[in-house]
C-alpha atoms as a PDB file:
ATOM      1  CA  UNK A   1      -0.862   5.512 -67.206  1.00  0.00           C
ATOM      2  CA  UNK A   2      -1.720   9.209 -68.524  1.00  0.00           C
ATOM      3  CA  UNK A   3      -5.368   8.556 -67.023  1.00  0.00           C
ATOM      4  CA  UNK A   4      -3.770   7.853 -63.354  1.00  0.00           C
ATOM      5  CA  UNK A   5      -1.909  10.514 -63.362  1.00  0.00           C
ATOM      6  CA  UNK A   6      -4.453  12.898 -63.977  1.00  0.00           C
ATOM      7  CA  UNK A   7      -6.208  11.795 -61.289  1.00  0.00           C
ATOM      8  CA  UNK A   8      -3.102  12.692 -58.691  1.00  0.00           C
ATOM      9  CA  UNK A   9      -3.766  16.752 -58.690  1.00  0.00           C
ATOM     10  CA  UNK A  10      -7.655  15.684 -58.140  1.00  0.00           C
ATOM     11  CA  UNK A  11      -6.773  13.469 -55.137  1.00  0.00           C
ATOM     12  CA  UNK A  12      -4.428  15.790 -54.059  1.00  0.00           C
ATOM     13  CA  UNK A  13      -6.797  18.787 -53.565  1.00  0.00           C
ATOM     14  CA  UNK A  14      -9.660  16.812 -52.417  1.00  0.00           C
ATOM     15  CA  UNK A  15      -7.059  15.568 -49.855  1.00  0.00           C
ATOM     16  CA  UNK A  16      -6.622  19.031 -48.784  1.00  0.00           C
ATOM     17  CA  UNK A  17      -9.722  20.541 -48.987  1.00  0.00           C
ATOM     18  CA  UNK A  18     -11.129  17.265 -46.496  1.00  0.00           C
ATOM     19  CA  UNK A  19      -8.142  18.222 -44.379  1.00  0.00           C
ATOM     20  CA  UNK A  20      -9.242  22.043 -44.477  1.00  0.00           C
ATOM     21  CA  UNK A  21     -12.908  20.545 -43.623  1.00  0.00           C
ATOM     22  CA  UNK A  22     -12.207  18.299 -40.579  1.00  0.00           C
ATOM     23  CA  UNK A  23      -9.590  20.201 -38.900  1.00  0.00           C
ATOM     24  CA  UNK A  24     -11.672  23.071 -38.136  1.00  0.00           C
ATOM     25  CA  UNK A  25     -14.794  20.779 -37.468  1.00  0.00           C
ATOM     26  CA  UNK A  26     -12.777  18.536 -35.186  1.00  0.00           C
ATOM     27  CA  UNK A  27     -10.871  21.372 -33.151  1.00  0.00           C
ATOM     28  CA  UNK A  28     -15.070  23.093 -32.864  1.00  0.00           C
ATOM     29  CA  UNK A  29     -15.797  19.261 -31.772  1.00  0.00           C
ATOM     30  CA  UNK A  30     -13.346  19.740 -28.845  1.00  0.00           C
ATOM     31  CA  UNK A  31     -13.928  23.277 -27.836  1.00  0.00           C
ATOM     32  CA  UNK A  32     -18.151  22.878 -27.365  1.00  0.00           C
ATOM     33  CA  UNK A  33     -17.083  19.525 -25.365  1.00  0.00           C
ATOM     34  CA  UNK A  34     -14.686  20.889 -23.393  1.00  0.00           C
ATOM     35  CA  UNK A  35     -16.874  24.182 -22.864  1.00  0.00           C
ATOM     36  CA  UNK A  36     -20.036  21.864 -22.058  1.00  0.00           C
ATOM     37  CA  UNK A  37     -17.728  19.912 -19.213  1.00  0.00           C
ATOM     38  CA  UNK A  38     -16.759  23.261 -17.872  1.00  0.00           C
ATOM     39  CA  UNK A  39     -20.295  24.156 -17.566  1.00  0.00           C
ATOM     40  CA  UNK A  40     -21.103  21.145 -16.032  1.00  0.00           C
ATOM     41  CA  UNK A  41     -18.343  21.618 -13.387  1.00  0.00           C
ATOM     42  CA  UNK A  42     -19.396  25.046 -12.882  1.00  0.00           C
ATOM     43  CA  UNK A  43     -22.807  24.146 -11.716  1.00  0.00           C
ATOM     44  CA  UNK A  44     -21.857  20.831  -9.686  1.00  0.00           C
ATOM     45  CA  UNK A  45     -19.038  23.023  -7.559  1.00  0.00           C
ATOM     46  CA  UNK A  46     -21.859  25.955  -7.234  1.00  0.00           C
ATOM     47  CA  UNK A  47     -24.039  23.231  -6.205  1.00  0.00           C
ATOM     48  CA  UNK A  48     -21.760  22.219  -3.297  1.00  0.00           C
ATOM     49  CA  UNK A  49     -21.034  25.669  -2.438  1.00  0.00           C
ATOM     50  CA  UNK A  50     -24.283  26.174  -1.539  1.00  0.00           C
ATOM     51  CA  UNK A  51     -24.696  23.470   0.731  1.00  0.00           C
ATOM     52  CA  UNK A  52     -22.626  25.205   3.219  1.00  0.00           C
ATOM     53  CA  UNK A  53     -21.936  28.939   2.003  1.00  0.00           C
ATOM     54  CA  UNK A  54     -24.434  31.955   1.417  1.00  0.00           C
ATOM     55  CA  UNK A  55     -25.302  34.174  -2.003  1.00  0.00           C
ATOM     56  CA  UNK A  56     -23.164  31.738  -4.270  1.00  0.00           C
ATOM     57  CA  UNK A  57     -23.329  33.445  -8.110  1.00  0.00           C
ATOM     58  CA  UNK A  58     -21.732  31.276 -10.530  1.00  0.00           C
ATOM     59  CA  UNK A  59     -20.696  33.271 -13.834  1.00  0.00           C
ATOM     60  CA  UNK A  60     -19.272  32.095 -16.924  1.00  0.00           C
ATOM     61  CA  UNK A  61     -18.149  34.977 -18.970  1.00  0.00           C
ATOM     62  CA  UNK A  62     -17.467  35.274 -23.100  1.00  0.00           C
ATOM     63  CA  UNK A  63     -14.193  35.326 -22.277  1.00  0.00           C
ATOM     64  CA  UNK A  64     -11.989  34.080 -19.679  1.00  0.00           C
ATOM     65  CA  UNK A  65     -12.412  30.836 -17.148  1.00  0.00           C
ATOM     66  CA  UNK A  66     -15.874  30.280 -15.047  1.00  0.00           C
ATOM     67  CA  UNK A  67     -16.162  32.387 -12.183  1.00  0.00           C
ATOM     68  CA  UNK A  68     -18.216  31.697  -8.453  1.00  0.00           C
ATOM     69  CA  UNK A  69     -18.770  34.594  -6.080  1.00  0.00           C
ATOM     70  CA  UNK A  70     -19.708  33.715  -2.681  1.00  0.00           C
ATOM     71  CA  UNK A  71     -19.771  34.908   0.732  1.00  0.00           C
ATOM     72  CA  UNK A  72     -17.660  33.018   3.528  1.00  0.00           C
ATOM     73  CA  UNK A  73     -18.925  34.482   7.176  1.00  0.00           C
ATOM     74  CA  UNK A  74     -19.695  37.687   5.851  1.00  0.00           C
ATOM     75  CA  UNK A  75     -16.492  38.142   3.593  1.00  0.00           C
ATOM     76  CA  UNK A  76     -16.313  37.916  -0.166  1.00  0.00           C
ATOM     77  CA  UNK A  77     -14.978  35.093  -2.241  1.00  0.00           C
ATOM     78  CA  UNK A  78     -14.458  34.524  -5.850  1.00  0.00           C
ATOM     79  CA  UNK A  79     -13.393  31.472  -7.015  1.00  0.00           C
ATOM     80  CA  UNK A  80     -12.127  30.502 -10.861  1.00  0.00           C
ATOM     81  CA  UNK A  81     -11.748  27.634 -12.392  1.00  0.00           C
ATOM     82  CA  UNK A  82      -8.680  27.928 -14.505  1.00  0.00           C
ATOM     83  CA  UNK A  83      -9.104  24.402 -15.819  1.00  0.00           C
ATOM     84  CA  UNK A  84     -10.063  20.840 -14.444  1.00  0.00           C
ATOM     85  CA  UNK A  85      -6.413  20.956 -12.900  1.00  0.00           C
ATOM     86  CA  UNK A  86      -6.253  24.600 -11.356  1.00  0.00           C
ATOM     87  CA  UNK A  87      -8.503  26.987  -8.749  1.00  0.00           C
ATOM     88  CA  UNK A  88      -7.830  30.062  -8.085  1.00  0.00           C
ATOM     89  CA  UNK A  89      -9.126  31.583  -5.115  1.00  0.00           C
ATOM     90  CA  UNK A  90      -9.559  35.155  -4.091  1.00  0.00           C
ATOM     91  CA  UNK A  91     -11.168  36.451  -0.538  1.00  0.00           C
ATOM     92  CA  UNK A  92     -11.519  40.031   0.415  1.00  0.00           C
ATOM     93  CA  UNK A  93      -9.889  40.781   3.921  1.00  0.00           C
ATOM     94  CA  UNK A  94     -10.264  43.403   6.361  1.00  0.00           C
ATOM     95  CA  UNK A  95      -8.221  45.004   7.832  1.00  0.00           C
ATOM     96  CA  UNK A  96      -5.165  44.088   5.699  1.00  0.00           C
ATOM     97  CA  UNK A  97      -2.103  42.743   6.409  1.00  0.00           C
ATOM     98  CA  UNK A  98       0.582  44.757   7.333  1.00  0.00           C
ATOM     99  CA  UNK A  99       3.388  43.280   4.797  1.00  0.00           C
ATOM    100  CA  UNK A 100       3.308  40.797   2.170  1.00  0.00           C
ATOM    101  CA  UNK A 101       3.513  37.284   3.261  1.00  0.00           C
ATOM    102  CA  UNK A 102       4.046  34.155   0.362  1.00  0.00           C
ATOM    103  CA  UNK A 103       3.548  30.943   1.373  1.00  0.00           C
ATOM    104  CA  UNK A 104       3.724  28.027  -1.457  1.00  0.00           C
ATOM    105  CA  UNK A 105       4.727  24.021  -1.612  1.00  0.00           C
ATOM    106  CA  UNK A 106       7.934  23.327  -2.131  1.00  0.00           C
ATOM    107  CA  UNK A 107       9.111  23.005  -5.955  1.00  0.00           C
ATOM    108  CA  UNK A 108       5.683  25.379  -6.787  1.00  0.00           C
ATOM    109  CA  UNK A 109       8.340  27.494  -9.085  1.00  0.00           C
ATOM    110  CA  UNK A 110      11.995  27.930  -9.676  1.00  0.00           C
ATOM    111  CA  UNK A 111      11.500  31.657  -9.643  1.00  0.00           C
ATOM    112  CA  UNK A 112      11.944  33.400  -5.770  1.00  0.00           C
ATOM    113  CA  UNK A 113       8.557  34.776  -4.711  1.00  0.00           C
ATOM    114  CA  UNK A 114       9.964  38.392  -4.300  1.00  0.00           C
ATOM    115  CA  UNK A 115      13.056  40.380  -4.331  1.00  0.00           C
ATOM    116  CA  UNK A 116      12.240  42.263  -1.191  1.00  0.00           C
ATOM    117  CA  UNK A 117      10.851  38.995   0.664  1.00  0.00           C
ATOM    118  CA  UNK A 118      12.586  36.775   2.502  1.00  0.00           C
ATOM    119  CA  UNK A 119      12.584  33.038   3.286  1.00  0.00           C
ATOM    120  CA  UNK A 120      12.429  32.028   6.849  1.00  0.00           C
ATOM    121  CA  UNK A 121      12.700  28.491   8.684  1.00  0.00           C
ATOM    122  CA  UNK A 122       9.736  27.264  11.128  1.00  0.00           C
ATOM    123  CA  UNK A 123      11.913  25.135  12.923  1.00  0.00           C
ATOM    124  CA  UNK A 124       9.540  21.772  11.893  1.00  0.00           C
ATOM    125  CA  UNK A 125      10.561  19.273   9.727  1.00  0.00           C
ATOM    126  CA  UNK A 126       7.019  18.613   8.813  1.00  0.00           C
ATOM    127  CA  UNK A 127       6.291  22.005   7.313  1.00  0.00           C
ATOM    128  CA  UNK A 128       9.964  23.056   6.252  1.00  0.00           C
ATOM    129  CA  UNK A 129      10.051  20.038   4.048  1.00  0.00           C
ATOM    130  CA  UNK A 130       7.155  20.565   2.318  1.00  0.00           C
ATOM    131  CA  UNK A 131       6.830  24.289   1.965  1.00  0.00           C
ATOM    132  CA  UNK A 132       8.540  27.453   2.039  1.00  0.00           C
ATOM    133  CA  UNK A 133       7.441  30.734   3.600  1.00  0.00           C
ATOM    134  CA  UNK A 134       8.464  34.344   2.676  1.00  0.00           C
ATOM    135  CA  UNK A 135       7.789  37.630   4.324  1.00  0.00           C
ATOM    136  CA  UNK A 136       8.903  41.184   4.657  1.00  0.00           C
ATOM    137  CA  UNK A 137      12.632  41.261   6.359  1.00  0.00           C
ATOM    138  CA  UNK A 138      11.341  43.366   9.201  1.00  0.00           C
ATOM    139  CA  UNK A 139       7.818  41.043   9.338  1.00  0.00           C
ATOM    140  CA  UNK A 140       9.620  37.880   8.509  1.00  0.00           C
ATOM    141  CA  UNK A 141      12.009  37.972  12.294  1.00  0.00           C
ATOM    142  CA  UNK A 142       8.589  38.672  14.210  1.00  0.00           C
ATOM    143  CA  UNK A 143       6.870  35.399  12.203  1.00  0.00           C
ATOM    144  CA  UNK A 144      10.549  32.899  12.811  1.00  0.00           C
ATOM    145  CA  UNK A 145       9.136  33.664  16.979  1.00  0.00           C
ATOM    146  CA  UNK A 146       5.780  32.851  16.639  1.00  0.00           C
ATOM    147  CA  UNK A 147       6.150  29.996  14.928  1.00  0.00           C
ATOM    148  CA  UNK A 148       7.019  28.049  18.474  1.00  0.00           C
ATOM    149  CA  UNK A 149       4.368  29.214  21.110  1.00  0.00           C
ATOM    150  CA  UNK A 150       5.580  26.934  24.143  1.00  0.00           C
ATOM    151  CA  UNK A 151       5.472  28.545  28.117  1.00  0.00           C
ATOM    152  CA  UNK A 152       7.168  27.608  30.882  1.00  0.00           C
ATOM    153  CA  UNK A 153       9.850  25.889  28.616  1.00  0.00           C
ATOM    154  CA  UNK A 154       7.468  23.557  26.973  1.00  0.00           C
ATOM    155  CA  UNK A 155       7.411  23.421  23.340  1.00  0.00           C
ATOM    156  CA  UNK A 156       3.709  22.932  21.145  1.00  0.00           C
ATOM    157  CA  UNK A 157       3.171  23.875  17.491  1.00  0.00           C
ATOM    158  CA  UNK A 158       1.566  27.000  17.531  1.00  0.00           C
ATOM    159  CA  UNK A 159      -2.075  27.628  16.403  1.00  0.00           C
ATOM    160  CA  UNK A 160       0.675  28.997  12.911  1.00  0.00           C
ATOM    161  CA  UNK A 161       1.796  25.536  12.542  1.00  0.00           C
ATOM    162  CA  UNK A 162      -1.141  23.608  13.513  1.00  0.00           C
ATOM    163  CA  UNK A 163      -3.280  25.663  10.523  1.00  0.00           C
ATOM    164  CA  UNK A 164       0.201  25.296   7.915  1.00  0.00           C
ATOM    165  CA  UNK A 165      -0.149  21.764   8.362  1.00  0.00           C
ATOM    166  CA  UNK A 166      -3.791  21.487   7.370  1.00  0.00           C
ATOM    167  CA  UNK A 167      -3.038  23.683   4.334  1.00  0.00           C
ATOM    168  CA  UNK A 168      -0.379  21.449   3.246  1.00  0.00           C
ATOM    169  CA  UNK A 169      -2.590  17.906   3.855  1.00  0.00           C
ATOM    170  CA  UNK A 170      -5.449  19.285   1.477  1.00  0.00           C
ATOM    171  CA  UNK A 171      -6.701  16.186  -0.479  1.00  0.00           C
ATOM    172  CA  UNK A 172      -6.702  16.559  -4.326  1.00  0.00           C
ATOM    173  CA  UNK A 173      -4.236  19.451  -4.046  1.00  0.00           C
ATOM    174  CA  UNK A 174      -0.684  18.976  -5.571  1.00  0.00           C
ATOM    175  CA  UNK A 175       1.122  22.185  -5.476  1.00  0.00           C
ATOM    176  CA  UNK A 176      -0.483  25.270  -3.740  1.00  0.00           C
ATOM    177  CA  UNK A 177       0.893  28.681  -3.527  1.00  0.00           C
ATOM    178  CA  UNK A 178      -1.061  31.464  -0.916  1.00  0.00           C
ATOM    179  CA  UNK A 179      -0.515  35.008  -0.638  1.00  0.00           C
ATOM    180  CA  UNK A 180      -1.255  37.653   1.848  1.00  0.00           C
ATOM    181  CA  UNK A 181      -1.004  41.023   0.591  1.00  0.00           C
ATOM    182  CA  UNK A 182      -1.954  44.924   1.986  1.00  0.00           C
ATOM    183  CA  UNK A 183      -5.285  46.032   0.302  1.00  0.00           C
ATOM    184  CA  UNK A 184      -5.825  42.970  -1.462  1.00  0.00           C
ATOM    185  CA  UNK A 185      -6.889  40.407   1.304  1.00  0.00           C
ATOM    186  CA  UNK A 186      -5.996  36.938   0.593  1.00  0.00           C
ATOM    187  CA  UNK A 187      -5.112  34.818  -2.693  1.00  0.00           C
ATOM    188  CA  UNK A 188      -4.821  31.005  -3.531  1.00  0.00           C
ATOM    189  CA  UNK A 189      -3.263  28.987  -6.446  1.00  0.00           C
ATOM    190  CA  UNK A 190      -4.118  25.725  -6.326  1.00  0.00           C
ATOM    191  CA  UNK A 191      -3.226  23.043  -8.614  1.00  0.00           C
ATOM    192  CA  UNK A 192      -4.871  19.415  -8.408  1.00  0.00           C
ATOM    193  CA  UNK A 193      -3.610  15.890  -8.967  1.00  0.00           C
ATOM    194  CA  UNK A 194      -7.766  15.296  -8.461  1.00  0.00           C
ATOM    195  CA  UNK A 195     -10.986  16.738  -8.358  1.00  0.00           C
ATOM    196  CA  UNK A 196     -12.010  16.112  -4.829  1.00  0.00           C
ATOM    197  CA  UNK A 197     -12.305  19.905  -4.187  1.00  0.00           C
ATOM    198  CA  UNK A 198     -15.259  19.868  -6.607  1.00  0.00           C
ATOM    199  CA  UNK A 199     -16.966  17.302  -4.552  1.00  0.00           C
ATOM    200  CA  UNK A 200     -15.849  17.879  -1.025  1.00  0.00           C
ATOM    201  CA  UNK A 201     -16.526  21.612  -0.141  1.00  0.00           C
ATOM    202  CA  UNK A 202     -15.931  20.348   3.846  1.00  0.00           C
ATOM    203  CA  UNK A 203     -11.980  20.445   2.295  1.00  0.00           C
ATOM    204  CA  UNK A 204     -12.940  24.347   0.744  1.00  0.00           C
ATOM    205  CA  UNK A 205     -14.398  25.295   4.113  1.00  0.00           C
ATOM    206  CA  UNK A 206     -10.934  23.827   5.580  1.00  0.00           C
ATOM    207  CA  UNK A 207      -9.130  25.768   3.114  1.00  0.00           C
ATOM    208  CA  UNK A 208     -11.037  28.759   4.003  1.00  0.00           C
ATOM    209  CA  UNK A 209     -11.247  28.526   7.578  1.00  0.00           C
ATOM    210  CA  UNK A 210      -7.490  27.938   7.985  1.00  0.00           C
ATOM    211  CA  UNK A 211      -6.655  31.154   5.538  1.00  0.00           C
ATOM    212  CA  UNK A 212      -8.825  33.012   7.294  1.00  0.00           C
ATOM    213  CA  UNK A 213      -6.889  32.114  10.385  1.00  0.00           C
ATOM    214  CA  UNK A 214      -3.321  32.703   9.283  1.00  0.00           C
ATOM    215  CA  UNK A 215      -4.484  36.201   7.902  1.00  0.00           C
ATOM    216  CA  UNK A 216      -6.142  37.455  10.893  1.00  0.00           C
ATOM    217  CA  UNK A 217      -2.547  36.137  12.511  1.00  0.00           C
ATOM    218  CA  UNK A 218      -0.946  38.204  10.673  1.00  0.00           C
ATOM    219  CA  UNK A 219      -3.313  41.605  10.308  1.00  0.00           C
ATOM    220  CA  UNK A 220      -3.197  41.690  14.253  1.00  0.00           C
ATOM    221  CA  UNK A 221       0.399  41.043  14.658  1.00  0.00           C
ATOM    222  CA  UNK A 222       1.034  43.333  17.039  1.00  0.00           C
ATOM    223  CA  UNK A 223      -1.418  41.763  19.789  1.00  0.00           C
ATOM    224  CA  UNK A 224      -0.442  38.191  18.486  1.00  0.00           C
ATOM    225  CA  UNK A 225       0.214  36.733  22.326  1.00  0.00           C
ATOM    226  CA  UNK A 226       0.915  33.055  22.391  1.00  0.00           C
ATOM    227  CA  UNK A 227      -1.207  30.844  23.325  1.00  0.00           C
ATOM    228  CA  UNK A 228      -1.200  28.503  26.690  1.00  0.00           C
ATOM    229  CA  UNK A 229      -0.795  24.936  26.126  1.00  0.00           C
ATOM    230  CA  UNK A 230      -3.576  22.619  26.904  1.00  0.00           C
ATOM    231  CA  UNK A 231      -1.049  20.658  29.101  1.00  0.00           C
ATOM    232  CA  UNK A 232      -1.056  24.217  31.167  1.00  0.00           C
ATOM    233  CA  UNK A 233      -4.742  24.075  31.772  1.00  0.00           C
ATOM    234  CA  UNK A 234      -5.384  21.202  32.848  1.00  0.00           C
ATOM    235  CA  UNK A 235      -2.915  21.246  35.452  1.00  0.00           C
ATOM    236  CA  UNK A 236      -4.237  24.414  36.559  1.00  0.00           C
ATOM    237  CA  UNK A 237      -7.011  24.305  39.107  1.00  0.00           C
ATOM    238  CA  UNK A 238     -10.828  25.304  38.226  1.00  0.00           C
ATOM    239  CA  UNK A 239     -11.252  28.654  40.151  1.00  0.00           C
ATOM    240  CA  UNK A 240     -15.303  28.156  39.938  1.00  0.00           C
ATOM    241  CA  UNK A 241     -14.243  24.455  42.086  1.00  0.00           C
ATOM    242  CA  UNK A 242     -14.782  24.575  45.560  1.00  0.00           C
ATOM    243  CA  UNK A 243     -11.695  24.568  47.505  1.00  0.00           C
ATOM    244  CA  UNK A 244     -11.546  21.504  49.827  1.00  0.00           C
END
C-alpha cells in the first residue's frame, strides 16, 4: 500500500509534463495545417484570378491574413482572405464619391452603420427585405429618386436596382456589407456559407462589375439622368429606316 502510493506524485507529474508536451505539439499540429490550407487557397483563388484579371500578386505576409493584388480594367484591387468563411475586398476608385454610402444584408450587425447616415427605402420588396442602404441626409433624398427610373409614367427598376439585386443573389455569400467612401474608393465584407467564390471568379467579376457600377452611379451623381425603358425603344421608330 506504501509502494502505490509512492507511485501517485510520479504519475502525477508525468501526467503533467505529457500534458505540457502534447498541448503545445497538438495546437503547432493545427496551426502548420491550417497555415498549409491557407496557402493552398491562396494559390487556387490566384489561380482563378488570373484566368480573367491582369498582374494578379498573391502575398502572404508574417503576419496578418493572405493578401491578392490585382488589376480590374485598369483599377486596383486587393483582396484578403480573412479566413475560409470571410473576403475582404478593397478597389481603388477614381474620382470618389461625393458622400459616404453603406450598403449591407439585412441582420449584417445590430450596430447602425453611422451616426450621420441615414437609412432610406427603395420602394422594392425584393431589395428592402433583404438589405438596407444608408447615405448622407442630403445624398440619401437624391438616391430614394433614382431608385425608380420609369418615363412617361411607366415604372422599371433602375440600372440601381437591377445591379442591388445581383449583389444580393451572389452564390456562396451569406451576409455582405459594401461601402462607398470619399478618397477611399470602394470596400467589401463578405462572409460565406461556401467557397464558391474561390472557384467561380465569373461570380468575382459579377461582384466587381456591379460595384464598379453603383460607384460610378454615385461619383457622377450630378449627371445621373435616367435611363429610357426598353419598352420606349422599341416603340420608337428607327430614324436610319426608310420612311414608307
Amino acid at each position: 500500500m506504501v509502494v502505490t502510493l509512492a507511485f501517485i506524485p510520479i504519475l502525477f507529474t508525468l501526467s503533467v509534463l505529457l500534458l505540457l508536451v502534447t498541448i503545445p505539439l497538438g495546437l503547432l499540429w493545427r496551426a502548420i495545417r491550417a497555415s498549409r490550407e491557407s496557402d493552398e487557397r491562396l494559390g487556387r483563388l490566384a489561380d482563378r484570378l488570373r484566368e480573367k484579371f491582369g498582374e494578379v500578386t498573391p502575398r502572404r505576409p508574417f503576419f496578418g491574413p493572405p493578401r491578392i493584388s490585382f488589376k480590374v480594367e485598369g483599377r486596383q484591387a486587393h483582396l484578403e482572405i480573412s479566413d475560409p468563411r470571410r473576403l475582404r475586398l478593397r478597389v481603388e476608385e477614381s474620382p470618389g464619391v461625393p458622400l459616404p454610402v453603406v450598403i449591407r444584408s439585412r441582420g449584417w450587425s445590430l450596430w447602425p452603420a453611422g451616426g450621420s447616415l441615414q437609412r432610406l427605402a427603395s420602394g422594392d420588396a425584393l431589395i428592402d427585405d433583404s438589405m438596407e442602404i444608408f447615405a448622407a441626409p442630403t445624398f440619401a433624398g437624391f438616391l430614394s429618386d433614382r431608385f425608380l427610373d420609369g418615363q412617361g409614367g411607366e415604372t422599371s427598376r433602375s440600372e440601381f436596382g437591377d445591379s442591388l439585386i445581383v449583389l444580393k443573389s451572389l452564390s456562396g455569400v451569406k451576409k455582405f456589407e459594401f461601402r462607398f467612401a470619399p478618397d477611399d474608393g470602394i470596400g467589401a465584407d463578405l462572409r460565406l456559407k461556401t467557397e464558391d467564390l474561390f472557384y467561380r471568379v465569373d461570380e468575382l467579376e459579377s461582384l466587381l462589375h456591379h460595384l464598379h457600377v453603383l460607384h460610378e452611379r454615385f461619383a457622377t451623381y450630378d449627371r445621373w439622368e435616367p435611363g429610357e425603358p426598353e419598352s420606349s425603344k422599341k416603340d420608337k421608330p428607327d430614324k436610319k429606316a426608310p420612311q414608307v
